[in-house]
PDB file of N, CA and C in Angstrom:
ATOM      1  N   UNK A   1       0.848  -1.184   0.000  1.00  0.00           N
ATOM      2  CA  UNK A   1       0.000   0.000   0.000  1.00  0.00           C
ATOM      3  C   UNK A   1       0.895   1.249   0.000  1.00  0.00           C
ATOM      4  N   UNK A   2       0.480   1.872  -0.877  1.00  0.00           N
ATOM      5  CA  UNK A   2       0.872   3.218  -0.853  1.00  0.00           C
ATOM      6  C   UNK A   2       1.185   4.776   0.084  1.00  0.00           C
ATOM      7  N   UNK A   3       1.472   5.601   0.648  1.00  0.00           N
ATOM      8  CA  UNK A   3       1.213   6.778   1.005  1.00  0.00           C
ATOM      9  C   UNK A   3       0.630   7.521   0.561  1.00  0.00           C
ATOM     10  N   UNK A   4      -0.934   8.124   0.941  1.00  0.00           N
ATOM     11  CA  UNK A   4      -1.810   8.474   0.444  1.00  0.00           C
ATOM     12  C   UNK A   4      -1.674  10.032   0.097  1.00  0.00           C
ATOM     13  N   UNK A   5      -1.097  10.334   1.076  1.00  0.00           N
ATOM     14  CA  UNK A   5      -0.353  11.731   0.372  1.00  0.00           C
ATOM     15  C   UNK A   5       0.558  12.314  -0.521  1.00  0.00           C
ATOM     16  N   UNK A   6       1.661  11.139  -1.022  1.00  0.00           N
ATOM     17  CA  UNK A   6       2.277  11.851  -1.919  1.00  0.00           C
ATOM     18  C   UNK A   6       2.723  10.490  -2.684  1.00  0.00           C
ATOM     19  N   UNK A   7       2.245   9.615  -2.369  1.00  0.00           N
ATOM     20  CA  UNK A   7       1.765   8.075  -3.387  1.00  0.00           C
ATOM     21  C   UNK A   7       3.557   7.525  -3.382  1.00  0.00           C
ATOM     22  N   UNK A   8       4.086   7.832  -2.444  1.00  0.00           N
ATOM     23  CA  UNK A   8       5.529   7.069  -2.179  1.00  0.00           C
ATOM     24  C   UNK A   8       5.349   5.625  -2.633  1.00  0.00           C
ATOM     25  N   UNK A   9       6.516   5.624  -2.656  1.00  0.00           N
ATOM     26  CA  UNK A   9       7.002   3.862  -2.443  1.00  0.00           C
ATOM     27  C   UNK A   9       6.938   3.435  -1.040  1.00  0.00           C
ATOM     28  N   UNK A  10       7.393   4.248   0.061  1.00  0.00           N
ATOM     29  CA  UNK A  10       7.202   3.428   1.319  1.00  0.00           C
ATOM     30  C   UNK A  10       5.753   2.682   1.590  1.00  0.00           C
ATOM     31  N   UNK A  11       6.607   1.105   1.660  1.00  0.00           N
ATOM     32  CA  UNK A  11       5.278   0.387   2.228  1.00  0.00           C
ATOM     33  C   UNK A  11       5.041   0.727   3.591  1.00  0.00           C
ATOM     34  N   UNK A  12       3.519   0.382   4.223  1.00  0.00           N
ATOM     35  CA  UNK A  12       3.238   0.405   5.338  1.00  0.00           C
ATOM     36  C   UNK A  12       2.921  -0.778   5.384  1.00  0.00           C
ATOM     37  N   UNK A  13       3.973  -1.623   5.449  1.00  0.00           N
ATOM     38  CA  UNK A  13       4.047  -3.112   6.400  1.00  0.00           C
ATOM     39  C   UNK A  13       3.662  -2.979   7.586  1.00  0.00           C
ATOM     40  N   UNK A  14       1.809  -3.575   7.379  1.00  0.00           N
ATOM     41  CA  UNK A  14       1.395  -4.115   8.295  1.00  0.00           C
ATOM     42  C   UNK A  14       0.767  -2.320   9.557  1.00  0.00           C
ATOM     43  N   UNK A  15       0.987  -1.303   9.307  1.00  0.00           N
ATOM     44  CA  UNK A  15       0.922  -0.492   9.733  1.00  0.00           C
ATOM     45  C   UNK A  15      -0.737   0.074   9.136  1.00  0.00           C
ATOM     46  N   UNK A  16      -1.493   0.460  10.585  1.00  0.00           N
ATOM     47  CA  UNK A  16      -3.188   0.525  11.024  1.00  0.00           C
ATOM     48  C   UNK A  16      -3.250   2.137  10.230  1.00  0.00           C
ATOM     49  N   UNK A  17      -2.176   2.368   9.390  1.00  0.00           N
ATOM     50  CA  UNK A  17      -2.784   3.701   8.827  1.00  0.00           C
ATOM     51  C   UNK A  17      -2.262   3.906   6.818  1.00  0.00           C
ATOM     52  N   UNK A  18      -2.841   4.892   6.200  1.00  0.00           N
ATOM     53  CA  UNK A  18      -2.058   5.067   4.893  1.00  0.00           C
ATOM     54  C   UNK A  18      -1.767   5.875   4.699  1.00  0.00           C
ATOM     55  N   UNK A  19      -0.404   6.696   5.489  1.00  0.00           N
ATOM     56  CA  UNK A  19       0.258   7.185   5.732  1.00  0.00           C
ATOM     57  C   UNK A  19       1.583   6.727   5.974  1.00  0.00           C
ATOM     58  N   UNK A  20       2.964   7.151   5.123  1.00  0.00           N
ATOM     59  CA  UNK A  20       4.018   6.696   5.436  1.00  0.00           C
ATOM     60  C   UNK A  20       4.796   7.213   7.067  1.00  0.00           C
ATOM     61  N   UNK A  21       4.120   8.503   7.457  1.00  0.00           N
ATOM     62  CA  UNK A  21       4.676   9.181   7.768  1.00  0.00           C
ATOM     63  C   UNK A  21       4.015   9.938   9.074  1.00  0.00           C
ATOM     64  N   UNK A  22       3.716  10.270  10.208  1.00  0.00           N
ATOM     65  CA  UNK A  22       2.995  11.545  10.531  1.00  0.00           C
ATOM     66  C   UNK A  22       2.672  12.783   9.674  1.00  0.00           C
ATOM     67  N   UNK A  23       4.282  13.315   9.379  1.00  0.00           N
ATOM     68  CA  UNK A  23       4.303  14.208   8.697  1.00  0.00           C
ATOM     69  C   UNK A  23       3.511  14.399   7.347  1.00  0.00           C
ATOM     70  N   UNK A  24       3.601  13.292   6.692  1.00  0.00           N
ATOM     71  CA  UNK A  24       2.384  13.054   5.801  1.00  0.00           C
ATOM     72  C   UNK A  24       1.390  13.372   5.904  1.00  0.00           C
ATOM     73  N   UNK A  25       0.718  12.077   7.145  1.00  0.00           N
ATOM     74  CA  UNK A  25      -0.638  12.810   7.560  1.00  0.00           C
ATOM     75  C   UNK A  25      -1.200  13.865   7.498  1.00  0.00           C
ATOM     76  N   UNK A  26      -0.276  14.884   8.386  1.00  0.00           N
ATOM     77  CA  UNK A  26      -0.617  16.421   8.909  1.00  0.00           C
ATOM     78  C   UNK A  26      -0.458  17.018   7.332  1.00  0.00           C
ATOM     79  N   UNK A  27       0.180  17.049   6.169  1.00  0.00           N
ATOM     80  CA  UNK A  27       0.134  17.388   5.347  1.00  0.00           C
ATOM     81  C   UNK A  27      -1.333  16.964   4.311  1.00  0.00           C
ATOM     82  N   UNK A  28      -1.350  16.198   4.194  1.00  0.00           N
ATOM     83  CA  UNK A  28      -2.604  15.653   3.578  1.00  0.00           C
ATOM     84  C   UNK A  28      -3.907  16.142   3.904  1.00  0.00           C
ATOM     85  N   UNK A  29      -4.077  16.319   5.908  1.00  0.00           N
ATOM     86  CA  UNK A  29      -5.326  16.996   6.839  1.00  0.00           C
ATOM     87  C   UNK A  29      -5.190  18.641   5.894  1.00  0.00           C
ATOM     88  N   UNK A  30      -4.068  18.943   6.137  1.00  0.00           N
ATOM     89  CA  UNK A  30      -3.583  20.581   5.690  1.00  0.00           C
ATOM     90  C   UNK A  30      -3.993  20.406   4.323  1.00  0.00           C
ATOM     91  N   UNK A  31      -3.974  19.954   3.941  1.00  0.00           N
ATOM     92  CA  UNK A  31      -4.701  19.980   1.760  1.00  0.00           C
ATOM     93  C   UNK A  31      -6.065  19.634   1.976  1.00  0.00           C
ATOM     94  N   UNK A  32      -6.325  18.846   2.772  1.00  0.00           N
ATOM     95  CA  UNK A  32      -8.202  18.744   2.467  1.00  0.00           C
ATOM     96  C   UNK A  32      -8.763  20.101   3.067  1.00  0.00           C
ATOM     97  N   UNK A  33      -8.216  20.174   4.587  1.00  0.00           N
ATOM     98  CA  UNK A  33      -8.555  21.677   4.964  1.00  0.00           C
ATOM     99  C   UNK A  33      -8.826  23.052   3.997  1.00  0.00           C
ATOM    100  N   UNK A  34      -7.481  22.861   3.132  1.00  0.00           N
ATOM    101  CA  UNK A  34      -7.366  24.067   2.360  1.00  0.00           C
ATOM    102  C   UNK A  34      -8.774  23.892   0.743  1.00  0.00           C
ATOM    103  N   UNK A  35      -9.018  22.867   0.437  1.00  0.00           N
ATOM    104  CA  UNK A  35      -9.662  22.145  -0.624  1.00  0.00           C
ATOM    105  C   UNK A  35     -11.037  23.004  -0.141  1.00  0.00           C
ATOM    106  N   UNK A  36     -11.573  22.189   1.078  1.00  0.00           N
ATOM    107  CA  UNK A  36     -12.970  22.733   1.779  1.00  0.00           C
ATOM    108  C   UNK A  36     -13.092  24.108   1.755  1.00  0.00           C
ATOM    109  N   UNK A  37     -12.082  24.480   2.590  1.00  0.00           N
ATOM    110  CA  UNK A  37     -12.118  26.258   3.127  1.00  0.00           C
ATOM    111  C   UNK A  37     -12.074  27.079   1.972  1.00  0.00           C
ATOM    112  N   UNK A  38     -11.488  26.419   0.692  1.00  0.00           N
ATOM    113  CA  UNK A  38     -11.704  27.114  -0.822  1.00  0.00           C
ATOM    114  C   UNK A  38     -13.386  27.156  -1.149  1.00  0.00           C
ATOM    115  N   UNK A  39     -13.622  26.294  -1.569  1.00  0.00           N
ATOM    116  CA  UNK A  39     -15.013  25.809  -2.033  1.00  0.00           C
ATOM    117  C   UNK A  39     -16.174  26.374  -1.327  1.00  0.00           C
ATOM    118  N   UNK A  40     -15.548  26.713   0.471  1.00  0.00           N
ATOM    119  CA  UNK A  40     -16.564  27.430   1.592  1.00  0.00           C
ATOM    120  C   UNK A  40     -16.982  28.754   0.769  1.00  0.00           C
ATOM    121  N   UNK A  41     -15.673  28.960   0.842  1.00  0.00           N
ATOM    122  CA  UNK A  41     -15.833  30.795   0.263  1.00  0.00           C
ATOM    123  C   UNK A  41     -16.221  30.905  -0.601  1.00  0.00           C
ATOM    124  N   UNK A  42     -15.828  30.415  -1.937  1.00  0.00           N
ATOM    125  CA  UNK A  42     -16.380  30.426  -3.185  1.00  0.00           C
ATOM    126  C   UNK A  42     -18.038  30.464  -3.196  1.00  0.00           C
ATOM    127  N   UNK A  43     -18.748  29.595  -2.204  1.00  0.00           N
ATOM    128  CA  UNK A  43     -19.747  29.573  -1.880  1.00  0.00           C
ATOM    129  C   UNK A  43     -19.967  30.668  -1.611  1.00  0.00           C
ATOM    130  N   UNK A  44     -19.634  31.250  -0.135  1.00  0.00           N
ATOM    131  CA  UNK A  44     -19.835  32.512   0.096  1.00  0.00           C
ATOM    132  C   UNK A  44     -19.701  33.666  -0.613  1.00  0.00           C
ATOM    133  N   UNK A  45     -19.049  33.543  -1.421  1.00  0.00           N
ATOM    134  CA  UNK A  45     -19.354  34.806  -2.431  1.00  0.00           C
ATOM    135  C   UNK A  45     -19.883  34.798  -3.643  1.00  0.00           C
ATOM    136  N   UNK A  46     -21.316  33.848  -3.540  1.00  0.00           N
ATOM    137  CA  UNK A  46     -21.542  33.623  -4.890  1.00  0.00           C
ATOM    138  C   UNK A  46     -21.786  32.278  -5.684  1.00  0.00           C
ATOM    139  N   UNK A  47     -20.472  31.931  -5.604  1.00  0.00           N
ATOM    140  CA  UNK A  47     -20.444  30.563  -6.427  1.00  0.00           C
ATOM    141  C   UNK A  47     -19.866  31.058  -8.198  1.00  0.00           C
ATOM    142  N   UNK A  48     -19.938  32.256  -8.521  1.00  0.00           N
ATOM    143  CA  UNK A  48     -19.477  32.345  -9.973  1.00  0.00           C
ATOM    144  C   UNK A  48     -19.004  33.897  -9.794  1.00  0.00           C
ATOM    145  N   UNK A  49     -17.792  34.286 -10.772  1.00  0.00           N
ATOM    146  CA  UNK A  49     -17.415  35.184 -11.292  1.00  0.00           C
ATOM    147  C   UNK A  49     -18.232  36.415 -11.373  1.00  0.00           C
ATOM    148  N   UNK A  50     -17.422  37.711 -10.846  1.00  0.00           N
ATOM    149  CA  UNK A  50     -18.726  38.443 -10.395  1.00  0.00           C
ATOM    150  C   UNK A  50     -18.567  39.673 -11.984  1.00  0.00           C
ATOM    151  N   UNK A  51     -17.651  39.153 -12.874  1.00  0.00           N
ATOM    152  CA  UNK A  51     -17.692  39.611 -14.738  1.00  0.00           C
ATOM    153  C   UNK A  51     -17.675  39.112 -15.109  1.00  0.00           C
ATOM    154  N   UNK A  52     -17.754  37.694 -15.476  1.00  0.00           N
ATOM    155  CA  UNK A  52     -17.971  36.793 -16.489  1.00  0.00           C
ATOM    156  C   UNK A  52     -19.354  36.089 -16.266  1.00  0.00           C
ATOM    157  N   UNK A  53     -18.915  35.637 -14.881  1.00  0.00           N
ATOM    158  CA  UNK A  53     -20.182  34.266 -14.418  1.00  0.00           C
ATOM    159  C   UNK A  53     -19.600  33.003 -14.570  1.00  0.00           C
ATOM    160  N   UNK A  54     -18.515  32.751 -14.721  1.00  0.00           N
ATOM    161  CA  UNK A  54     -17.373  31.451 -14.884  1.00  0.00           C
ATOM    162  C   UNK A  54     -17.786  30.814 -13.404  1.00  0.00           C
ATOM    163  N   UNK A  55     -17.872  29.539 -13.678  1.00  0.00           N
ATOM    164  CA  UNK A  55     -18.225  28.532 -12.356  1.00  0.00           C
ATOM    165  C   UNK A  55     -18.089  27.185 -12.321  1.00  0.00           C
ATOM    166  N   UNK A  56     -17.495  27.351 -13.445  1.00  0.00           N
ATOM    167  CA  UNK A  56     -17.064  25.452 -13.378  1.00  0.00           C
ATOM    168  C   UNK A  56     -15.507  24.904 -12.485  1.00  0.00           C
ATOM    169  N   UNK A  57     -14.661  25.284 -12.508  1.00  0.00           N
ATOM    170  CA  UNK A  57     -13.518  24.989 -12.083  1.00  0.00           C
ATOM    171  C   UNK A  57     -13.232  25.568 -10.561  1.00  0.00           C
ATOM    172  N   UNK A  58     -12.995  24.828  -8.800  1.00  0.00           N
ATOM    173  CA  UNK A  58     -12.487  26.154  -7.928  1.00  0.00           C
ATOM    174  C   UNK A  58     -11.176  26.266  -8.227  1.00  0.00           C
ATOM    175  N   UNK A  59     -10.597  25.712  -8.644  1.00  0.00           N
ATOM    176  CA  UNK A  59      -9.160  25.946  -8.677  1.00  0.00           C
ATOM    177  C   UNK A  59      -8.849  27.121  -9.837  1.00  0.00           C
ATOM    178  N   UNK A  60      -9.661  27.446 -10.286  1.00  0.00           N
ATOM    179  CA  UNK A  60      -9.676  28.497 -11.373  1.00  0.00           C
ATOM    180  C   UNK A  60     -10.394  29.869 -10.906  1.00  0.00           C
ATOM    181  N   UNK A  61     -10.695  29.840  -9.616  1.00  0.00           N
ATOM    182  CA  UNK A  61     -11.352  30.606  -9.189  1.00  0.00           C
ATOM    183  C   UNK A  61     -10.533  31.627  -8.062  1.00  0.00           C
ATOM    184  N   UNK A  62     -10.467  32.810  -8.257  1.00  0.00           N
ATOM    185  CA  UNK A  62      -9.455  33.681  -6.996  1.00  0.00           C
ATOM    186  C   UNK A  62     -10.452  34.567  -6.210  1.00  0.00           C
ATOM    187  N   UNK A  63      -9.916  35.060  -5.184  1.00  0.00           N
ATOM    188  CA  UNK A  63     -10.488  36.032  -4.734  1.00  0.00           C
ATOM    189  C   UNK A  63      -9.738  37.585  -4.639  1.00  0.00           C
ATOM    190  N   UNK A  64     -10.251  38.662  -5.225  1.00  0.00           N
ATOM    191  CA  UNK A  64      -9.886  39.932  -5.493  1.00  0.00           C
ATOM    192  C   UNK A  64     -10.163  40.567  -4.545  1.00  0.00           C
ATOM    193  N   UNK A  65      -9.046  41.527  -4.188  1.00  0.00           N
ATOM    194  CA  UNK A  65      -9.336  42.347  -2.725  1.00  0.00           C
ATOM    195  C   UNK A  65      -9.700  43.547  -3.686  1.00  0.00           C
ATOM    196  N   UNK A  66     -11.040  44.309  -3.418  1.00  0.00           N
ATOM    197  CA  UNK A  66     -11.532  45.326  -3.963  1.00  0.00           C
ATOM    198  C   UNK A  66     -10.736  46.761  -3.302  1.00  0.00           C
ATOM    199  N   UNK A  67      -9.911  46.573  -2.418  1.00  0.00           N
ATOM    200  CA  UNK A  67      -8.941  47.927  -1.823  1.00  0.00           C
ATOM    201  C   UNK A  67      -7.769  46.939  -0.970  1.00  0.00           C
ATOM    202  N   UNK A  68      -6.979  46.957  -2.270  1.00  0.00           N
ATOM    203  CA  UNK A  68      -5.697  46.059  -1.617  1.00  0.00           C
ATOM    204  C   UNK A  68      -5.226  47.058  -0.165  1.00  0.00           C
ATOM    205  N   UNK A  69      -5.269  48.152  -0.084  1.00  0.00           N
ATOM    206  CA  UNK A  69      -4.705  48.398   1.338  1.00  0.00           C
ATOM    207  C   UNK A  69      -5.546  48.262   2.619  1.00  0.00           C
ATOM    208  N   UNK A  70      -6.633  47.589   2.066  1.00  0.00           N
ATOM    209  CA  UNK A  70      -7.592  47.023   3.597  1.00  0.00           C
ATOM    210  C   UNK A  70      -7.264  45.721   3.754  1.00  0.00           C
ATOM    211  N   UNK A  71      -6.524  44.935   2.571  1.00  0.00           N
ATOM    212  CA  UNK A  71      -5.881  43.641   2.823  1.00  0.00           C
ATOM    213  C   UNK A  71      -4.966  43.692   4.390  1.00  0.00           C
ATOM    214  N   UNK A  72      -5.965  42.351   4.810  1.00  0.00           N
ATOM    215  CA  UNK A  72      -5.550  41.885   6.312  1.00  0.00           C
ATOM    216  C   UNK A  72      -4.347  41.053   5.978  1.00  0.00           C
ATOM    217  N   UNK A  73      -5.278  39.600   5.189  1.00  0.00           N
ATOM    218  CA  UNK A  73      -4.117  38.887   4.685  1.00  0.00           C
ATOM    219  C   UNK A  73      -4.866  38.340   3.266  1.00  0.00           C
ATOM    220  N   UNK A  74      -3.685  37.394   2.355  1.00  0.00           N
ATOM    221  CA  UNK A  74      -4.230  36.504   1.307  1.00  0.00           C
ATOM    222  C   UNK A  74      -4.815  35.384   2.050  1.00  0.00           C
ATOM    223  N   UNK A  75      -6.340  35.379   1.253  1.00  0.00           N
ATOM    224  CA  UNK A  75      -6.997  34.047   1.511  1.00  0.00           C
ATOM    225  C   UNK A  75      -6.471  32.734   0.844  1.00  0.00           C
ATOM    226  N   UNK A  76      -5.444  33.016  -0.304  1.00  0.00           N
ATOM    227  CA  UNK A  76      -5.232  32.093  -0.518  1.00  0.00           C
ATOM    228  C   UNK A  76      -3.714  31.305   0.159  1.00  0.00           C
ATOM    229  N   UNK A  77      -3.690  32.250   0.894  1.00  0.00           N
ATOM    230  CA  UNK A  77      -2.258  31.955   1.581  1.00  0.00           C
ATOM    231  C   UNK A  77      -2.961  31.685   2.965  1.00  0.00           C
ATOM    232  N   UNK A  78      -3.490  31.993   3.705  1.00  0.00           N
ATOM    233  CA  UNK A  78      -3.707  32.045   5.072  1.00  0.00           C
ATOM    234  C   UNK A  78      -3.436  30.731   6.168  1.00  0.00           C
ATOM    235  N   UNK A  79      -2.792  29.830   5.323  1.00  0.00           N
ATOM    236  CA  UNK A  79      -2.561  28.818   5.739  1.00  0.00           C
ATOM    237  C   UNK A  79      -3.435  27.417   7.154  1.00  0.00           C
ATOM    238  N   UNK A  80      -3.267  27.090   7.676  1.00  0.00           N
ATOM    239  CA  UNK A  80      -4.237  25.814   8.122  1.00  0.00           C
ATOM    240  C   UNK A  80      -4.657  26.297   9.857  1.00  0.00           C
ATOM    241  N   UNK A  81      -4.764  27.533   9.969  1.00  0.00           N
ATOM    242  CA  UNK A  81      -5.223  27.563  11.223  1.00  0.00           C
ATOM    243  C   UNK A  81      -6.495  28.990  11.213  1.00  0.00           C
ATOM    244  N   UNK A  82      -6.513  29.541  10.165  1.00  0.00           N
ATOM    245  CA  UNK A  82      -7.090  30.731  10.209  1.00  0.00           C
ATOM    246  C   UNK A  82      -8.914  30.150  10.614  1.00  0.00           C
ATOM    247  N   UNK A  83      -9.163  30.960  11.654  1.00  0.00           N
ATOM    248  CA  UNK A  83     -10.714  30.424  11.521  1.00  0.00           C
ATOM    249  C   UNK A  83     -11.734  31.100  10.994  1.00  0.00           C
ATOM    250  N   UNK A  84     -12.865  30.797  10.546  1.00  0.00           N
ATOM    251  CA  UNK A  84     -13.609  30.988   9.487  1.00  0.00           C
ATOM    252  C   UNK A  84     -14.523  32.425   9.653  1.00  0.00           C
ATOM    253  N   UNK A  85     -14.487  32.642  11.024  1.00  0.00           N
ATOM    254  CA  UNK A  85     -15.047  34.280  11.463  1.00  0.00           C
ATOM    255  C   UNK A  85     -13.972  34.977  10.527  1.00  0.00           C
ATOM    256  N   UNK A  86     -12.829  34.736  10.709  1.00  0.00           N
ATOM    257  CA  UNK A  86     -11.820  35.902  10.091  1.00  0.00           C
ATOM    258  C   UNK A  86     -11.672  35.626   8.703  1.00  0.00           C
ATOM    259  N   UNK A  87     -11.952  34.382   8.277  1.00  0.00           N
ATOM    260  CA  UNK A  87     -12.020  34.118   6.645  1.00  0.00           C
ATOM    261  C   UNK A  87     -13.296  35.107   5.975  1.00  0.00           C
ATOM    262  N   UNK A  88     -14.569  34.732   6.622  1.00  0.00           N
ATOM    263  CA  UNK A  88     -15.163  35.750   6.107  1.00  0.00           C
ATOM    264  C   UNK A  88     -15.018  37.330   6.455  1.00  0.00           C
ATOM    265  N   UNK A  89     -14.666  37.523   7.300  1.00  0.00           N
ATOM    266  CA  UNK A  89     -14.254  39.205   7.103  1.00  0.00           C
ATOM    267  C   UNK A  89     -13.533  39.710   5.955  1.00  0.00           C
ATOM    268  N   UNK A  90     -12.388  38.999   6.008  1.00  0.00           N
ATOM    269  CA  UNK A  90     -11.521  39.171   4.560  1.00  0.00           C
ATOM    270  C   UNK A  90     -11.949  39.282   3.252  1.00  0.00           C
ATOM    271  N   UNK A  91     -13.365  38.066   3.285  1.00  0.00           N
ATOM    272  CA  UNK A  91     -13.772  37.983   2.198  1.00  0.00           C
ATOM    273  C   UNK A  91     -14.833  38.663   1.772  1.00  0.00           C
ATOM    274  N   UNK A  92     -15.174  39.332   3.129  1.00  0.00           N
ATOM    275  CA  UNK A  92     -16.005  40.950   3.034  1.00  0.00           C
ATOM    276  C   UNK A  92     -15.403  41.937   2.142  1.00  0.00           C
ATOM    277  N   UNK A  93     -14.058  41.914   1.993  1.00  0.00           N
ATOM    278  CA  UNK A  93     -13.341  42.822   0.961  1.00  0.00           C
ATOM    279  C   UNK A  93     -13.192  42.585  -0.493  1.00  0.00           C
ATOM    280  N   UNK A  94     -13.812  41.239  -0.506  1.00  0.00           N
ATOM    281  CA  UNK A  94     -13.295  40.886  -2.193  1.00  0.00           C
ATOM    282  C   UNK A  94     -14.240  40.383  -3.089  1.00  0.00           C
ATOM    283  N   UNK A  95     -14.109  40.300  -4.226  1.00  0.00           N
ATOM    284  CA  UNK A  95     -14.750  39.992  -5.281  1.00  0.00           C
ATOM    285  C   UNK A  95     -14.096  38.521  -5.696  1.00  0.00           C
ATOM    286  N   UNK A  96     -14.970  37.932  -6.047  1.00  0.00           N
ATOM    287  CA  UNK A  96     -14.920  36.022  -6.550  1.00  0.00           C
ATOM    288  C   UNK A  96     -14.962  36.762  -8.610  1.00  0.00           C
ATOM    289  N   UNK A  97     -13.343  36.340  -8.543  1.00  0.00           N
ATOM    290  CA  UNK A  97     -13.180  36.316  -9.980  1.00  0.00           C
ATOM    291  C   UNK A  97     -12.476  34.938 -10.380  1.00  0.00           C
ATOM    292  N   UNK A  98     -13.031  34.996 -11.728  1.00  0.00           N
ATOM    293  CA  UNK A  98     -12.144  33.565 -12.327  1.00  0.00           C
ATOM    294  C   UNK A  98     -10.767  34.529 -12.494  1.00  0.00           C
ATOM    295  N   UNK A  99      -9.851  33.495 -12.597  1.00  0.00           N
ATOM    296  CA  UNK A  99      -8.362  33.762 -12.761  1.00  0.00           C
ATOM    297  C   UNK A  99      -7.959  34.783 -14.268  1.00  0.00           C
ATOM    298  N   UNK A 100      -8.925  34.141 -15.391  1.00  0.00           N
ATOM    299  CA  UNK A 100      -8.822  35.378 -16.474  1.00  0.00           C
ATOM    300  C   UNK A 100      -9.071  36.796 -16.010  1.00  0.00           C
ATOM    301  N   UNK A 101     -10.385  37.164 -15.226  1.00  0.00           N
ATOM    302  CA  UNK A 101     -11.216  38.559 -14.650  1.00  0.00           C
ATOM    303  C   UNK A 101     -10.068  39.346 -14.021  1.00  0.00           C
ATOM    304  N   UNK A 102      -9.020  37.714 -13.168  1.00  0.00           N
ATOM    305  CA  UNK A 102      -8.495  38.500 -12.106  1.00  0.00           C
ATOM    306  C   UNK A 102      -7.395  39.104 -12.752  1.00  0.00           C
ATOM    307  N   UNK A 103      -6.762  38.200 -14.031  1.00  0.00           N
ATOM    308  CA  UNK A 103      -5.618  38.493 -14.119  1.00  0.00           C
ATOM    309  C   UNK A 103      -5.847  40.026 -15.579  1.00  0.00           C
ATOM    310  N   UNK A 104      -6.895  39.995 -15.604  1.00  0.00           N
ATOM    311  CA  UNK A 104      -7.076  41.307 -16.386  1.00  0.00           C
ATOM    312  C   UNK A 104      -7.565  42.509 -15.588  1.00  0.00           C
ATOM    313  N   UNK A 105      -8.259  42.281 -14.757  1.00  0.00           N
ATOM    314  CA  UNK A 105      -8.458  43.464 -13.758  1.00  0.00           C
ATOM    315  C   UNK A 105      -7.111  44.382 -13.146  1.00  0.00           C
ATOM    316  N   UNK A 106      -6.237  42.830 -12.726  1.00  0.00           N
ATOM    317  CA  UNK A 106      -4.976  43.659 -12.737  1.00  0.00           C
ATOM    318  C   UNK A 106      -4.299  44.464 -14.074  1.00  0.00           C
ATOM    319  N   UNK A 107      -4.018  43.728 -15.104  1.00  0.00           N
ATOM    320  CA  UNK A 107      -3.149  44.009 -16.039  1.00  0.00           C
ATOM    321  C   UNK A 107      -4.328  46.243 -16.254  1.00  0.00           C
ATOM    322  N   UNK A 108      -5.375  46.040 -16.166  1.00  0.00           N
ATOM    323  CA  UNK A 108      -5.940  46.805 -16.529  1.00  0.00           C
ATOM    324  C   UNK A 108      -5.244  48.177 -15.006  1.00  0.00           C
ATOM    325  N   UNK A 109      -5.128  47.616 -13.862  1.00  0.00           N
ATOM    326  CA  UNK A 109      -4.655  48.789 -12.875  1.00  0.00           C
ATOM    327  C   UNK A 109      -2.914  49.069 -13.501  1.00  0.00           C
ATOM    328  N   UNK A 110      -2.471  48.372 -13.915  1.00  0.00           N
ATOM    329  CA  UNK A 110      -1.089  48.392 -14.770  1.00  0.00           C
ATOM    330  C   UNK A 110      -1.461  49.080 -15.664  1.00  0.00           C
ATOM    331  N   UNK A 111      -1.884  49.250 -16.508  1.00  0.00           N
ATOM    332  CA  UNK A 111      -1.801  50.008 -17.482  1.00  0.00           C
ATOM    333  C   UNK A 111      -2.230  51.560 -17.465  1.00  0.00           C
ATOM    334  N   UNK A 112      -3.267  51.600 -16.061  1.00  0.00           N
ATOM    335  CA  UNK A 112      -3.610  52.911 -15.692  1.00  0.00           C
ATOM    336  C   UNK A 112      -2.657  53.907 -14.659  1.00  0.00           C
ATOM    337  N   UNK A 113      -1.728  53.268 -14.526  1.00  0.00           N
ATOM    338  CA  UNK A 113       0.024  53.569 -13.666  1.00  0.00           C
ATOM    339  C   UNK A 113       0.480  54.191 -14.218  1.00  0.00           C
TER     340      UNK A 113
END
């Protein structure tokens, strides 16, 4: 059997878990965490692109801080302990764009520089 987190070669001979590793483990908990807490928000703001309407993909999906200097932190960084009162505050500041919206919204504040 495999390591379910990063599909190693270490067998788990005979071992009550599928995990090579602890460290594994806690890594793997830390990716489903982050998977959910994506998909939460996305929810929360919508579910689709707030200029296109794009909604098929979350991994294609960002969140835009509508006044980067009220940025607390990145939601997509906030890593595996942030709790979800403070996720949505943050996400009180932003707009649910697909990754095209986002990455032209910017290019568009670039060009007005």
């Amino acid at each position: 059997m495999k390591c379910i987190y990063h599909l190693c070669d270490n067998t788990l001979k005979g071992k009550q878990t599928s995990y090579c590793s602890n460290s594994c483990r806690v890594k793997y908990q830390i990716k489903l965490w982050r998977k959910r807490t994506k998909q939460r928000s996305i929810e929360y703001l919508g579910g689709k692109c707030v200029k296109c309407g794009y909604n098929r993909c979350p991994e294609a999906m960002d969140f835009h801080h509508r006044d980067p200097t009220q940025k607390d932190f990145a939601i997509s960084k906030s890593g595996n302990c942030t709790a979800w009162n403070k996720i949505q505050k943050e996400l009180d500041k932003c707009d649910l764009l697909c990754s095209n919206c986002h990455r032209e919204s910017h290019a568009i504040d670039w060009l007005e520089e």
